[in-house]
C-alpha atoms as a PDB file:
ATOM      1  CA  UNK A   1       0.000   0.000   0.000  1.00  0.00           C
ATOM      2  CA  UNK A   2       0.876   3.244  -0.577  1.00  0.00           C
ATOM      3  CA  UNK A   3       0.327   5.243   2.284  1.00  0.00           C
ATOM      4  CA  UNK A   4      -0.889   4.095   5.891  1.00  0.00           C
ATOM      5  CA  UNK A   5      -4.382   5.491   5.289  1.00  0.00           C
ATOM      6  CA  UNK A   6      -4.674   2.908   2.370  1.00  0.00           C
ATOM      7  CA  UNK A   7      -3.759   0.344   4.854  1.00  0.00           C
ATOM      8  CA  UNK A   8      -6.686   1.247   7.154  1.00  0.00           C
ATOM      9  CA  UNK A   9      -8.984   1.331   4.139  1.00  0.00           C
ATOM     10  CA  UNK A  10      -8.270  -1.914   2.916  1.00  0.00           C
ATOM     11  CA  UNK A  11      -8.929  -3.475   6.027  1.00  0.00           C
ATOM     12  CA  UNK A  12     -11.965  -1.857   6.715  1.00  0.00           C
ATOM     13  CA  UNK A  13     -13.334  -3.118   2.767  1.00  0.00           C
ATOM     14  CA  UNK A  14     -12.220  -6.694   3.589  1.00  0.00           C
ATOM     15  CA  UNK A  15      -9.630  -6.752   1.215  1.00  0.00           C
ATOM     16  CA  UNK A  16      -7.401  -7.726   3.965  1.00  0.00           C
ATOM     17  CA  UNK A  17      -7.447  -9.319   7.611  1.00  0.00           C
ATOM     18  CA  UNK A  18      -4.945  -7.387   8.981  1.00  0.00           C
ATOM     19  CA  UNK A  19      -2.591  -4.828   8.461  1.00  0.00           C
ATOM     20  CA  UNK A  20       0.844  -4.229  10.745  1.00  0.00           C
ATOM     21  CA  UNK A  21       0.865  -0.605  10.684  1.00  0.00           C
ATOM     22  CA  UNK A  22       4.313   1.843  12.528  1.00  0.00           C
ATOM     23  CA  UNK A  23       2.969   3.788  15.562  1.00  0.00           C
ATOM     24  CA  UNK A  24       5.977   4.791  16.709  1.00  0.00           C
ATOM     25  CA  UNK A  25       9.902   4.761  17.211  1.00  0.00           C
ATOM     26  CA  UNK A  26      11.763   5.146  19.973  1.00  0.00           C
ATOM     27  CA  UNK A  27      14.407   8.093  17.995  1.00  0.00           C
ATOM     28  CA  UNK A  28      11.844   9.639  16.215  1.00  0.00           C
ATOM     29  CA  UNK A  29       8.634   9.453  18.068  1.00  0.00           C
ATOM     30  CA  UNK A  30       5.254   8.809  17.111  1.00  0.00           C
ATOM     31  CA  UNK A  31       4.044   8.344  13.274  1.00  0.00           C
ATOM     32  CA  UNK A  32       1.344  11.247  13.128  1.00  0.00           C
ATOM     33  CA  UNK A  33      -0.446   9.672   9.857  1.00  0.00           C
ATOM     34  CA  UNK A  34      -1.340   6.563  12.035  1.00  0.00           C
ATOM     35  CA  UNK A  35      -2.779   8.698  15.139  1.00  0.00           C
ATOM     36  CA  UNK A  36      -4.590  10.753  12.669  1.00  0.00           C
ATOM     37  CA  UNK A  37      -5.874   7.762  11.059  1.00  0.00           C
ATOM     38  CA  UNK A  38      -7.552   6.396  13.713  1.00  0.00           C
ATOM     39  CA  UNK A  39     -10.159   9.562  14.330  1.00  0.00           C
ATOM     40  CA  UNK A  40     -12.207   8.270  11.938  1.00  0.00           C
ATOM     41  CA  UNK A  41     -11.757   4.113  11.766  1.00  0.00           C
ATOM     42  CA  UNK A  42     -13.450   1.497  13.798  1.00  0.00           C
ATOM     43  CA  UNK A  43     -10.471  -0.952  13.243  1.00  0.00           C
ATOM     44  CA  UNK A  44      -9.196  -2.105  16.609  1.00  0.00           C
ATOM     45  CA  UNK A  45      -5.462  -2.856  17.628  1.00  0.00           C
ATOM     46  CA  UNK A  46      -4.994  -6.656  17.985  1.00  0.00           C
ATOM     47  CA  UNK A  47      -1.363  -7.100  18.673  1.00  0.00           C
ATOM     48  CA  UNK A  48       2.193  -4.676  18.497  1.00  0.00           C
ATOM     49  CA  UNK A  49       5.374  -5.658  17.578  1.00  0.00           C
ATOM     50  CA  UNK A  50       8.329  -4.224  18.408  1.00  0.00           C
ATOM     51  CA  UNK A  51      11.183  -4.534  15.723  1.00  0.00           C
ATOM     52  CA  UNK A  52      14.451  -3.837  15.921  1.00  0.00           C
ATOM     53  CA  UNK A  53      15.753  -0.942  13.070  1.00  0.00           C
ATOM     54  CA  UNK A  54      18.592  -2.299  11.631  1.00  0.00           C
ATOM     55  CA  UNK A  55      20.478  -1.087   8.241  1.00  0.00           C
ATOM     56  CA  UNK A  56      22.966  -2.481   5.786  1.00  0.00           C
ATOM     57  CA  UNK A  57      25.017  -1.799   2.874  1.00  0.00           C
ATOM     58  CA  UNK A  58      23.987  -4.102  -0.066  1.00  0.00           C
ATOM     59  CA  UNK A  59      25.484  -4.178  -3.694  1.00  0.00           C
ATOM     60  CA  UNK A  60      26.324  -6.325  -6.483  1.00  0.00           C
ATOM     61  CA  UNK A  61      29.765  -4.571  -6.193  1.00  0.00           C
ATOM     62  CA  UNK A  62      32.559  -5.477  -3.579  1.00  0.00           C
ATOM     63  CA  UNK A  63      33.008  -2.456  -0.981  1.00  0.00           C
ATOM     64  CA  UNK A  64      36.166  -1.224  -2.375  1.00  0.00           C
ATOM     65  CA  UNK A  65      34.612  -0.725  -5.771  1.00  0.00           C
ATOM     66  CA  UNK A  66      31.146   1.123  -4.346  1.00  0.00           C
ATOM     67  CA  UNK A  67      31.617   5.180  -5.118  1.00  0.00           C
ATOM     68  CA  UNK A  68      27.992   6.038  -4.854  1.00  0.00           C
ATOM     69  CA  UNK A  69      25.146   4.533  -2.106  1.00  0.00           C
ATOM     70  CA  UNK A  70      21.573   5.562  -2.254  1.00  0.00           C
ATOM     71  CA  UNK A  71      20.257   6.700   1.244  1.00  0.00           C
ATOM     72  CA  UNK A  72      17.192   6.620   2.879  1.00  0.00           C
ATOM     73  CA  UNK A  73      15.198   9.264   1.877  1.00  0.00           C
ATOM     74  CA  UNK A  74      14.179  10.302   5.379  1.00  0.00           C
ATOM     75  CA  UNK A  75      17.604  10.823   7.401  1.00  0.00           C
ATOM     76  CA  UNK A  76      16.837  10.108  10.842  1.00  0.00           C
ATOM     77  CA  UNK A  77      19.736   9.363  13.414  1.00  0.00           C
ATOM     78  CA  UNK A  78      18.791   5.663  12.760  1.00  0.00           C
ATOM     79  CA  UNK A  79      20.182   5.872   9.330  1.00  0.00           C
ATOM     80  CA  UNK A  80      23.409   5.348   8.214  1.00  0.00           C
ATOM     81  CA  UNK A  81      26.034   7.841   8.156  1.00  0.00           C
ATOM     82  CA  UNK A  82      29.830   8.061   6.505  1.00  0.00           C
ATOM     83  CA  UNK A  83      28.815   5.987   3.549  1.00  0.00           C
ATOM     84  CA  UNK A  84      29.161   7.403  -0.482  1.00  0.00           C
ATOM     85  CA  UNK A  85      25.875   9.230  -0.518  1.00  0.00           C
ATOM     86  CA  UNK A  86      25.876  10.954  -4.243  1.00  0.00           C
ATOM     87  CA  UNK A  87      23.008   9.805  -5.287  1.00  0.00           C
ATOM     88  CA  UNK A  88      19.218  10.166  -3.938  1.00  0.00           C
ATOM     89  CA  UNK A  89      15.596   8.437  -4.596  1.00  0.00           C
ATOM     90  CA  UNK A  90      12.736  11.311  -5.190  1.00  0.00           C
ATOM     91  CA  UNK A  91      10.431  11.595  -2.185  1.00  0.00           C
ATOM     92  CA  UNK A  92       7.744   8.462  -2.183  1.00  0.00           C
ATOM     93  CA  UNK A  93       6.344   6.024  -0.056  1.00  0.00           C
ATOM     94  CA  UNK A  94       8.493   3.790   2.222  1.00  0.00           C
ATOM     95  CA  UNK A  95       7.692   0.833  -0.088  1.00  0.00           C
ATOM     96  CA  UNK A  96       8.199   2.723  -3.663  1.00  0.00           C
ATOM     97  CA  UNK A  97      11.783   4.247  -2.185  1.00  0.00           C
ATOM     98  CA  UNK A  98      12.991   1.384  -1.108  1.00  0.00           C
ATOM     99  CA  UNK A  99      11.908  -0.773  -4.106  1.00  0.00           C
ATOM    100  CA  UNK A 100      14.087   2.337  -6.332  1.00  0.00           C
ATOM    101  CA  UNK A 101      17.045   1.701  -3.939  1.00  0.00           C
ATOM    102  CA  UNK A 102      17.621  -1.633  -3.997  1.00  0.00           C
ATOM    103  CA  UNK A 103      16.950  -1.908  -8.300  1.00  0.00           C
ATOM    104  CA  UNK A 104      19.852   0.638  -8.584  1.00  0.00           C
ATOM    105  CA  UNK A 105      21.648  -1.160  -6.026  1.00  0.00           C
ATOM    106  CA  UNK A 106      20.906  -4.611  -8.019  1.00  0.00           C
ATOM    107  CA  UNK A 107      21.532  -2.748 -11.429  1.00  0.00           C
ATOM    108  CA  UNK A 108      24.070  -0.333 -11.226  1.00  0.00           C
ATOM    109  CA  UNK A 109      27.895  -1.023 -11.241  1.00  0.00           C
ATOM    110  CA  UNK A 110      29.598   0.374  -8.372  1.00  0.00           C
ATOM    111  CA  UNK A 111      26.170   1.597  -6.760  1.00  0.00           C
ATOM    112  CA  UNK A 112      25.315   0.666  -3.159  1.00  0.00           C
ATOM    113  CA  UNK A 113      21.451   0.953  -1.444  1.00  0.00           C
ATOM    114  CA  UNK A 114      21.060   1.506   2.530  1.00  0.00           C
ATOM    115  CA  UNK A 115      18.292  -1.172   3.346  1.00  0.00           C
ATOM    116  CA  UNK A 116      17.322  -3.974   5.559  1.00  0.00           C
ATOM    117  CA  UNK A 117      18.510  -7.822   5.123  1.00  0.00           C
ATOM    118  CA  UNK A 118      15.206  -8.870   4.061  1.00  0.00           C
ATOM    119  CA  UNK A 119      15.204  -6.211   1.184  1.00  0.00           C
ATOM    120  CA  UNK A 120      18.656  -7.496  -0.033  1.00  0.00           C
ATOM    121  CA  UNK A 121      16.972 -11.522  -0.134  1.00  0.00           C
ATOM    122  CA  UNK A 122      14.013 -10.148  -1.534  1.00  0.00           C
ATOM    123  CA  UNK A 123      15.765  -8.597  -4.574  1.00  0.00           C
ATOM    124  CA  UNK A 124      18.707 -10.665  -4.853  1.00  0.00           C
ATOM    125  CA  UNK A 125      21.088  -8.160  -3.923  1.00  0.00           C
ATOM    126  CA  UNK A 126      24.375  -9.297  -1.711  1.00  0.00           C
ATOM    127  CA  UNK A 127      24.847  -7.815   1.679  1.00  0.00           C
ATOM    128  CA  UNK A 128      28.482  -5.889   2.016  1.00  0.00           C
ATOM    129  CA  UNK A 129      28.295  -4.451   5.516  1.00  0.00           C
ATOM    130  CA  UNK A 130      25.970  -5.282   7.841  1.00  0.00           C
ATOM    131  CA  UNK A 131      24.545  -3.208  10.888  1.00  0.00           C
ATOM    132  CA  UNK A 132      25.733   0.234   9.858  1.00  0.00           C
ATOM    133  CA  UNK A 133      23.111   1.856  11.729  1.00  0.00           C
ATOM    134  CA  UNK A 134      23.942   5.025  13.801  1.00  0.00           C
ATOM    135  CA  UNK A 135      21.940   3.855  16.243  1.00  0.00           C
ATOM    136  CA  UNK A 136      22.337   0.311  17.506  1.00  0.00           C
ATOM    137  CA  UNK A 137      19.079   0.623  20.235  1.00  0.00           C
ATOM    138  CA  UNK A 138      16.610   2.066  17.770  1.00  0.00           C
ATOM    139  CA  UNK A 139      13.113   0.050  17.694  1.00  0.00           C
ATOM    140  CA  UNK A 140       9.999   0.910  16.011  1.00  0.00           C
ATOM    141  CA  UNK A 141       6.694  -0.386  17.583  1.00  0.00           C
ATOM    142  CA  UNK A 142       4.047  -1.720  15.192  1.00  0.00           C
ATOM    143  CA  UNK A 143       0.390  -2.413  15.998  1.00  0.00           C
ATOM    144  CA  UNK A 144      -1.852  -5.417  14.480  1.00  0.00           C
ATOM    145  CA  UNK A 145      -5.215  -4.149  13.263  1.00  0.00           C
ATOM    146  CA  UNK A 146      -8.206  -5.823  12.696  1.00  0.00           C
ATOM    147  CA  UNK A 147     -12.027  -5.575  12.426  1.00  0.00           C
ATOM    148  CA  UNK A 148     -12.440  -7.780  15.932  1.00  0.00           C
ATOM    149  CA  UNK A 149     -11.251  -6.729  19.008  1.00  0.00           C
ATOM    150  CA  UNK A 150      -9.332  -9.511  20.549  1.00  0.00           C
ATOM    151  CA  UNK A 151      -9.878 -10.627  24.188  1.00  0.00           C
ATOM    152  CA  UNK A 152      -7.800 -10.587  27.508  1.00  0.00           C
ATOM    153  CA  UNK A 153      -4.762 -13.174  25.656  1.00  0.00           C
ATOM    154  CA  UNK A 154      -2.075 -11.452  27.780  1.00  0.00           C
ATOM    155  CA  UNK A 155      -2.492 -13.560  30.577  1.00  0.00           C
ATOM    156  CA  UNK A 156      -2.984 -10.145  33.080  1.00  0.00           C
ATOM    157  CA  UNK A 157      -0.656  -7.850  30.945  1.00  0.00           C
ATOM    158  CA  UNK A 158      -2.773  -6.466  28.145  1.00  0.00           C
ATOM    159  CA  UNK A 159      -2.342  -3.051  27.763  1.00  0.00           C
ATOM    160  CA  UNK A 160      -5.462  -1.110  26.217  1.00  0.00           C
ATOM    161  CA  UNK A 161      -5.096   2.279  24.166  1.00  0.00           C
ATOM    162  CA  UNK A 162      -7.760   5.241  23.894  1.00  0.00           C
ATOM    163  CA  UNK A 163      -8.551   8.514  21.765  1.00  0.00           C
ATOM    164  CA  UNK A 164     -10.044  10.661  24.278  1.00  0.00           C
ATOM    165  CA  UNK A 165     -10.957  14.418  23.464  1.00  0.00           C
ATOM    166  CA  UNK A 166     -11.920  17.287  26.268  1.00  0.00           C
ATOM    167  CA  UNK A 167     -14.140  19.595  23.858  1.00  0.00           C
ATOM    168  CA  UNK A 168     -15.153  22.458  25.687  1.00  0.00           C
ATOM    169  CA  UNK A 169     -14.127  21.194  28.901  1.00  0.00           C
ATOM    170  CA  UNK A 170     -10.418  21.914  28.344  1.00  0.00           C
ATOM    171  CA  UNK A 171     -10.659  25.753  27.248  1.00  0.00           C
ATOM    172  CA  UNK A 172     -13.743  26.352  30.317  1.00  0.00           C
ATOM    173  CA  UNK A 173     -11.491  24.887  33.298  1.00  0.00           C
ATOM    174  CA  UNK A 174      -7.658  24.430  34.502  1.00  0.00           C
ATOM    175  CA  UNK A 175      -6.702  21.238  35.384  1.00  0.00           C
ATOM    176  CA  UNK A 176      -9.005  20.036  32.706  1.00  0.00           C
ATOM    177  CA  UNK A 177      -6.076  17.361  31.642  1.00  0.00           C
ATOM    178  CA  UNK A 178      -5.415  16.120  34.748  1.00  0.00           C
ATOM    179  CA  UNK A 179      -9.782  15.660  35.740  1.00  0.00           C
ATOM    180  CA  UNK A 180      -9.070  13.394  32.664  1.00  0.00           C
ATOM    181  CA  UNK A 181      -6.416  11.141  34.276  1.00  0.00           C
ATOM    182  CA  UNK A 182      -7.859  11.301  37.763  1.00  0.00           C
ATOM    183  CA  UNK A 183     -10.463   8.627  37.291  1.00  0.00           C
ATOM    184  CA  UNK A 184      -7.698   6.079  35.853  1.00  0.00           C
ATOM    185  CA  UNK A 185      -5.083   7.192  38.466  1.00  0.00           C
ATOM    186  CA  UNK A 186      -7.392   6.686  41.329  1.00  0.00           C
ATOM    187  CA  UNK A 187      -8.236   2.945  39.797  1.00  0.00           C
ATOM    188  CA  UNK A 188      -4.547   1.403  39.637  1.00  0.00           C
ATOM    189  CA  UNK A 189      -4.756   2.392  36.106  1.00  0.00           C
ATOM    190  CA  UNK A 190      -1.011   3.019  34.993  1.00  0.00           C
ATOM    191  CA  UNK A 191      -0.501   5.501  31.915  1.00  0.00           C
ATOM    192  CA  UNK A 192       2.425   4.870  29.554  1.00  0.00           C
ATOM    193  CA  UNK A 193       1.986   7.249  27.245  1.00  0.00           C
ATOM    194  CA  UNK A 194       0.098  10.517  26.329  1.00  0.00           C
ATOM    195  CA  UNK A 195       0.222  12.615  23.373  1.00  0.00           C
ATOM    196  CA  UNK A 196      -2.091  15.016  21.578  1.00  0.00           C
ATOM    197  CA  UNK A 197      -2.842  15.364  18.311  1.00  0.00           C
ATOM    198  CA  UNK A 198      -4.807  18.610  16.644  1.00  0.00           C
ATOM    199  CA  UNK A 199      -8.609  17.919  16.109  1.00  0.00           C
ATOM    200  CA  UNK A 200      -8.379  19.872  12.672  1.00  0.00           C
ATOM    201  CA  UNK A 201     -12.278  20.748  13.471  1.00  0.00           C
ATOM    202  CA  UNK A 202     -11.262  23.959  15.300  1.00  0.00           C
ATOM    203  CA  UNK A 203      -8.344  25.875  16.702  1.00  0.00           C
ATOM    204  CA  UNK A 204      -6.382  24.748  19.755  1.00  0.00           C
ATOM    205  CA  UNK A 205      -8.620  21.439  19.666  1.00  0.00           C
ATOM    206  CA  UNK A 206      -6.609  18.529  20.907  1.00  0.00           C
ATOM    207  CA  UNK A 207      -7.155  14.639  20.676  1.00  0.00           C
ATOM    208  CA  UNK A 208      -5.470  12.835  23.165  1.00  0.00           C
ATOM    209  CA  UNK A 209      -4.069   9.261  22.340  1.00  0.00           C
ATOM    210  CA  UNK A 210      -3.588   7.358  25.671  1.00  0.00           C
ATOM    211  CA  UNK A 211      -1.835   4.080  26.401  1.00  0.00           C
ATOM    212  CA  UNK A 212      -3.060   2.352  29.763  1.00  0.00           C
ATOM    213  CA  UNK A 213      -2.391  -1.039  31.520  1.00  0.00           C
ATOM    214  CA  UNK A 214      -4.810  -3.382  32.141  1.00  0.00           C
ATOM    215  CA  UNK A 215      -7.429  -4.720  29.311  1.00  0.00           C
ATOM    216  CA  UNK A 216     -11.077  -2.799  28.314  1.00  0.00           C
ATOM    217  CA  UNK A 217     -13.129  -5.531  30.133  1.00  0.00           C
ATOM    218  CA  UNK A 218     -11.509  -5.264  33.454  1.00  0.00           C
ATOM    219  CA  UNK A 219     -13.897  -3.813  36.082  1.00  0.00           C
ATOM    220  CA  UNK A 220     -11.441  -1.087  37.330  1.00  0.00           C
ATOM    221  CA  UNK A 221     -11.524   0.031  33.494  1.00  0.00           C
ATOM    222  CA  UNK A 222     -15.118  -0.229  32.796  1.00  0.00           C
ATOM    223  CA  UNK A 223     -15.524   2.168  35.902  1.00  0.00           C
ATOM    224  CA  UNK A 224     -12.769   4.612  34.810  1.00  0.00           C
ATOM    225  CA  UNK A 225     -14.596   4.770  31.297  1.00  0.00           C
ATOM    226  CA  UNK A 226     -18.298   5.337  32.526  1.00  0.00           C
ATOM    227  CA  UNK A 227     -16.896   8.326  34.576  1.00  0.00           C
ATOM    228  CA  UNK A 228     -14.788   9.900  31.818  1.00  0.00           C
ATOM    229  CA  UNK A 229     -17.318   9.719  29.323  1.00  0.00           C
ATOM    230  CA  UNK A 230     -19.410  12.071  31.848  1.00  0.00           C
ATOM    231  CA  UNK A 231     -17.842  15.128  31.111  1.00  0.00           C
ATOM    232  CA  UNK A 232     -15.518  13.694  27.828  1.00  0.00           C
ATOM    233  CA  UNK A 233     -17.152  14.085  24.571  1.00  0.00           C
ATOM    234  CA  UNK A 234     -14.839  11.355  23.046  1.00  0.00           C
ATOM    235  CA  UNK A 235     -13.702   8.528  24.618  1.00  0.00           C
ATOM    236  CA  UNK A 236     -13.040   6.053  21.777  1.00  0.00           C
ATOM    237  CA  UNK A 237     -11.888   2.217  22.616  1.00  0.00           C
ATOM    238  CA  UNK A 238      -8.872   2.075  19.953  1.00  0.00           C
ATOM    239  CA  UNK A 239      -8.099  -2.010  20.945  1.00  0.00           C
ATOM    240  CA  UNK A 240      -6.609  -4.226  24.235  1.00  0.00           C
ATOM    241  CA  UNK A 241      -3.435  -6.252  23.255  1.00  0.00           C
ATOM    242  CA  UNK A 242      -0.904  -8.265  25.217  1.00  0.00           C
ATOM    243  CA  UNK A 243       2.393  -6.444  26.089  1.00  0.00           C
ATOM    244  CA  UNK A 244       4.621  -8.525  25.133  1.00  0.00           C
ATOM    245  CA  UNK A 245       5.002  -8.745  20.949  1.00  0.00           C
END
């Protein structure tokens, strides 16, 4: 696919079962298309997976031959640095860049492409350097998405996420974020992550995207969700999922 909205759309027509989708990496933060995305979807997160970002050098030419390597085209401190880098791929999607990278890699004499091992099997390209990575602790974390939500599989450690919004509440009264939390706080609910995203329906509207432990059909969460949604004019159920990938 494309772009990560396509994703979500072909999941929602059935012309797919699931879709792994990026939510976020632990250099560069969270992926803002996939937060947006999920404003208007009824998907549901089934699963994450957390993979390791990992780069190499691949070419049909030996490294002492290579005087040109195409990059990514998104330089991020997880990419690799103090290679040849003469050459770049226009601005496309992840898929459509990388499949340009690795044909000139494959192709070209002398040429090198920056990608993963599984690229470099999938296009028969040799691997000349492996783990050249800036960064050799960089993970993205993918989610699993699906029509059904799944049920309490993490045998106690599910973790559930939310799209909450505030509406009016957060403009009329201080301490309007932390009325929010209070109900989970007060419940044993843990947070492990926040962040706000703009509504795009009105200035200085937020979304908030919320990770929590514990999974939707607990009791303690059920409570916490009948008193949010009291003064909360969103509080959307984006999927429970076990913790571990």
């Amino acid at each position: 696919m494309a772009t990560i909205g396509d994703i979500f759309t072909a999941v929602e027509k059935g012309e797919s079962d699931y879709a792994v989708i990026p939510i976020e990496n632990s250099t560069e933060g969270s992926v803002r298309e996939t937060l947006d995305s999920f404003v208007e979807s009824d998907l549901k997160i089934v699963a994450q997976i957390h993979l390791e970002v990992t780069h190499a050098l691949i070419s049909n030419s030996p490294l002492d031959q290579i005087t040109r390597s195409i990059p990514r085209t998104r330089r991020s401190p997880s990419a690799a640095t103090g290679w040849p880098a003469t050459c770049r791929t226009r601005k496309s999607s992840t898929r459509r860049a990388h499949h340009g990278r690795c044909r000139f890699a494959q192709q070209e004499p002398g040429t090198a492409a920056i990608a993963n091992e599984l690229a470099a099997q999938h296009y028969g390209v040799p691997v000349v350097e492996r783990n050249i990575q800036d960064k050799a602790d960089n993970t993205t974390r993918f989610f699993v998405l699906g029509k059904k939500p799944s049920g309490p599989v993490g045998g106690g450690r599910d973790m559930t996420s939310f799209l909450i919004s505030l509406g009016d509440e957060a403009s009329a009264h201080s301490g309007a974020l932390l009325k929010m939390l209070m109900p989970l706080a007060e419940r044993g609910i843990n947070l492990s992550k926040i962040e706000s995203r703009p509504s795009k329906k009105r200035p200085w509207d937020y979304y908030f995207f919320i990770d929590v432990t514990g999974h939707f059909e607990n009791p303690n969460m059920k409570e916490a969700l009948s008193e949010l949604k009291k003064f909360c004019p969103m509080v959307k159920w984006l999927g429970s999922y076990p913790t571990v990938s």
